[in-house]
C-alpha atoms as a PDB file:
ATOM      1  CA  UNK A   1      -4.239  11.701 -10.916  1.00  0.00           C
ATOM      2  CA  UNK A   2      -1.771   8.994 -10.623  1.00  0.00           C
ATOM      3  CA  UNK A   3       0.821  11.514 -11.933  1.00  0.00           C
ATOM      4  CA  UNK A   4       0.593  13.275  -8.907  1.00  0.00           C
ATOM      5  CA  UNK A   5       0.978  10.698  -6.553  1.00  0.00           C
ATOM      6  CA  UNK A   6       4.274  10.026  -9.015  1.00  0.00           C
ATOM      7  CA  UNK A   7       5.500  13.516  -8.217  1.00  0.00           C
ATOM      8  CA  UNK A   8       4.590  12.790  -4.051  1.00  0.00           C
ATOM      9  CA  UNK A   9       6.562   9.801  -4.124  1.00  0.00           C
ATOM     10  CA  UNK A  10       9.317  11.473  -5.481  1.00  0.00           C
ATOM     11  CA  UNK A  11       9.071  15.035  -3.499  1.00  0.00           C
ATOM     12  CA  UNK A  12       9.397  12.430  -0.254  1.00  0.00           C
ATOM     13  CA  UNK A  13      11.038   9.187  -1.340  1.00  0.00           C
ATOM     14  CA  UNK A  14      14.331   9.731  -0.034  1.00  0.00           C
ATOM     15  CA  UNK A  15      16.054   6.532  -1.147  1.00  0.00           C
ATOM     16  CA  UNK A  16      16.141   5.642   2.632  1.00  0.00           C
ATOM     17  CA  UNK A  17      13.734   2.648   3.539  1.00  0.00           C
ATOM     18  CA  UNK A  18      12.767   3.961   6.849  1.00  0.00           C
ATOM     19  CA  UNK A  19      11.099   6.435   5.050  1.00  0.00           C
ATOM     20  CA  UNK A  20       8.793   4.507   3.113  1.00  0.00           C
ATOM     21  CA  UNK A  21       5.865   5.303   5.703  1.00  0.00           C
ATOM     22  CA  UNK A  22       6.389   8.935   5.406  1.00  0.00           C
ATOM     23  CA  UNK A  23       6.089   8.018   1.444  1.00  0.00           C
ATOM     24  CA  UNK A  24       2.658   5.950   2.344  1.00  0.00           C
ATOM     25  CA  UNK A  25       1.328   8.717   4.671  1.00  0.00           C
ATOM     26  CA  UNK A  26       1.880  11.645   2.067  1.00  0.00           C
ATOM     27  CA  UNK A  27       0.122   9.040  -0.641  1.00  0.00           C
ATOM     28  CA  UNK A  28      -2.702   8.789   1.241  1.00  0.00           C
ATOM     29  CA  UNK A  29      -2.939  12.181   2.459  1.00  0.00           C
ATOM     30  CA  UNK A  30      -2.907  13.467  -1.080  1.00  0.00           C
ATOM     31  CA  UNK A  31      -5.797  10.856  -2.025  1.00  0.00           C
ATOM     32  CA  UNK A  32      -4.298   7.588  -3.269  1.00  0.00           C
ATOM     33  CA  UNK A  33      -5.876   4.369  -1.876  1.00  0.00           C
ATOM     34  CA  UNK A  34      -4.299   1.474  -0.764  1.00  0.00           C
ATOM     35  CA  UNK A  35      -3.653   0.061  -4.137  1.00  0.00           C
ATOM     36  CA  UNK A  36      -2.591   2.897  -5.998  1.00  0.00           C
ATOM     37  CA  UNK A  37      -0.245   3.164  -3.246  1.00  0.00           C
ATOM     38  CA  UNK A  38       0.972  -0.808  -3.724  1.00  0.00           C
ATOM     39  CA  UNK A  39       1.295   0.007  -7.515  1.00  0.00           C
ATOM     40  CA  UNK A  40       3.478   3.163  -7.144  1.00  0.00           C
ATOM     41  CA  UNK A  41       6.033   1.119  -4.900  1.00  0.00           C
ATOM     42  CA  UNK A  42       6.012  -1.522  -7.243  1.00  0.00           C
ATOM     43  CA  UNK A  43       7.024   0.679  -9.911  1.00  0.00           C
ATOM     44  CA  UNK A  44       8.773   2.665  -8.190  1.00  0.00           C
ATOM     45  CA  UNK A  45      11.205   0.438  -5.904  1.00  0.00           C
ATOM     46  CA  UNK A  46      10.865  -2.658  -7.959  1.00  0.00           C
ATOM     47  CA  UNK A  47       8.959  -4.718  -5.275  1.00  0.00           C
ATOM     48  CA  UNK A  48       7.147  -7.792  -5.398  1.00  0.00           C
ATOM     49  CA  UNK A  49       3.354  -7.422  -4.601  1.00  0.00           C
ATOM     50  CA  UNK A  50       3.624  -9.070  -1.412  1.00  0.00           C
ATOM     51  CA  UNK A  51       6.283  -6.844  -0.440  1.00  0.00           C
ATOM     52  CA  UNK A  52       4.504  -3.591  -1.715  1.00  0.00           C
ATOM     53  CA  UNK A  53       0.974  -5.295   0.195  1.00  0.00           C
ATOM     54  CA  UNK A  54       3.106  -5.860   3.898  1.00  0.00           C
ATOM     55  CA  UNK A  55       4.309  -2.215   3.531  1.00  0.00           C
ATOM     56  CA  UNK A  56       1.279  -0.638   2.733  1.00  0.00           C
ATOM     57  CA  UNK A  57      -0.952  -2.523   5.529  1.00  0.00           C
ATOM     58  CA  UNK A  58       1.547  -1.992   8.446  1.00  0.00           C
ATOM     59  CA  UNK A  59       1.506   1.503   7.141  1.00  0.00           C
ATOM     60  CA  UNK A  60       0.750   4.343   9.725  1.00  0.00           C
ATOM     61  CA  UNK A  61      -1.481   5.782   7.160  1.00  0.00           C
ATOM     62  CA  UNK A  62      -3.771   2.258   7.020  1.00  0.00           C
ATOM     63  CA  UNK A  63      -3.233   0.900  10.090  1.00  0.00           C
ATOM     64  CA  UNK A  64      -6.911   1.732  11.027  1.00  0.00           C
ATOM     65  CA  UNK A  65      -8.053  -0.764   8.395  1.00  0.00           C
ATOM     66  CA  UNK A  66      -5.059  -3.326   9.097  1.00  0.00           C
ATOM     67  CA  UNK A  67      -7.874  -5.278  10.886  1.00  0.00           C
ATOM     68  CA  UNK A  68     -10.801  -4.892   8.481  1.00  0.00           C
ATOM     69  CA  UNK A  69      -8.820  -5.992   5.467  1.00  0.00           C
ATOM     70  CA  UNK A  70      -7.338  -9.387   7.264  1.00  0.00           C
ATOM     71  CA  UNK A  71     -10.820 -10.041   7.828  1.00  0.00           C
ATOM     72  CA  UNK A  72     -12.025  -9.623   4.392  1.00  0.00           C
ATOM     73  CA  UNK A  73      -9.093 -11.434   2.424  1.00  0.00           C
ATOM     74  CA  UNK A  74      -9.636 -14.191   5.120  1.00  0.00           C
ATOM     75  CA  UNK A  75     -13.653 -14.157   4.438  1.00  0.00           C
ATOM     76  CA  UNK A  76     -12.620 -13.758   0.651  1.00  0.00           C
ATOM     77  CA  UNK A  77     -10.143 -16.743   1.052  1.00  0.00           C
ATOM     78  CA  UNK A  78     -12.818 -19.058   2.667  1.00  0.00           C
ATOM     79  CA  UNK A  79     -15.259 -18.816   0.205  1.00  0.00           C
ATOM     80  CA  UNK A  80     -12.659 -19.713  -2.458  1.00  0.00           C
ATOM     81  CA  UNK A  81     -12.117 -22.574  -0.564  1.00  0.00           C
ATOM     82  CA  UNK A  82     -15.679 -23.414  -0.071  1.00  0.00           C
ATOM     83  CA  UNK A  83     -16.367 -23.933  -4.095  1.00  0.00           C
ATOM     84  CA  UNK A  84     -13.893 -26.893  -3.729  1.00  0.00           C
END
């Protein structure tokens, strides 16, 4: 499977960076999630985590979930902070 969302990157990737969300909508559209997404354009482009993370939650594709996933990484966050 991840192959294939190797060969989508690369059928849309068109070394221009305003296309990266075309990039994240076709990888979604053709069934990777989120992080399969953030690991292609890691390998891919190079990027740092953070970078590859910003990208793929101000997506197009995700930005229905922009909202949930702040809330559980801050939920997540908190109770790391509470076992202090």
């Amino acid at each position: 499977m991840y192959l294939d969302f190797v060969s989508v990157f690369d059928s849309v990737y068109n070394k221009d960076q305003g296309n990266l969300d075309a990039v994240i909508v076709a990888l979604k559209e053709s069934g990777a999630t989120q992080m399969e997404s953030a690991m292609l354009l890691i390998m891919k482009l190079k990027l740092s985590i953070l970078e590859a993370d910003a990208l793929i939650i101000n997506s197009t594709a995700w930005k229905e979930n922009k909202d949930m996933t702040e809330k559980l990484r801050q939920e997540f966050n908190d109770y790391l902070e509470s076992l202090d």
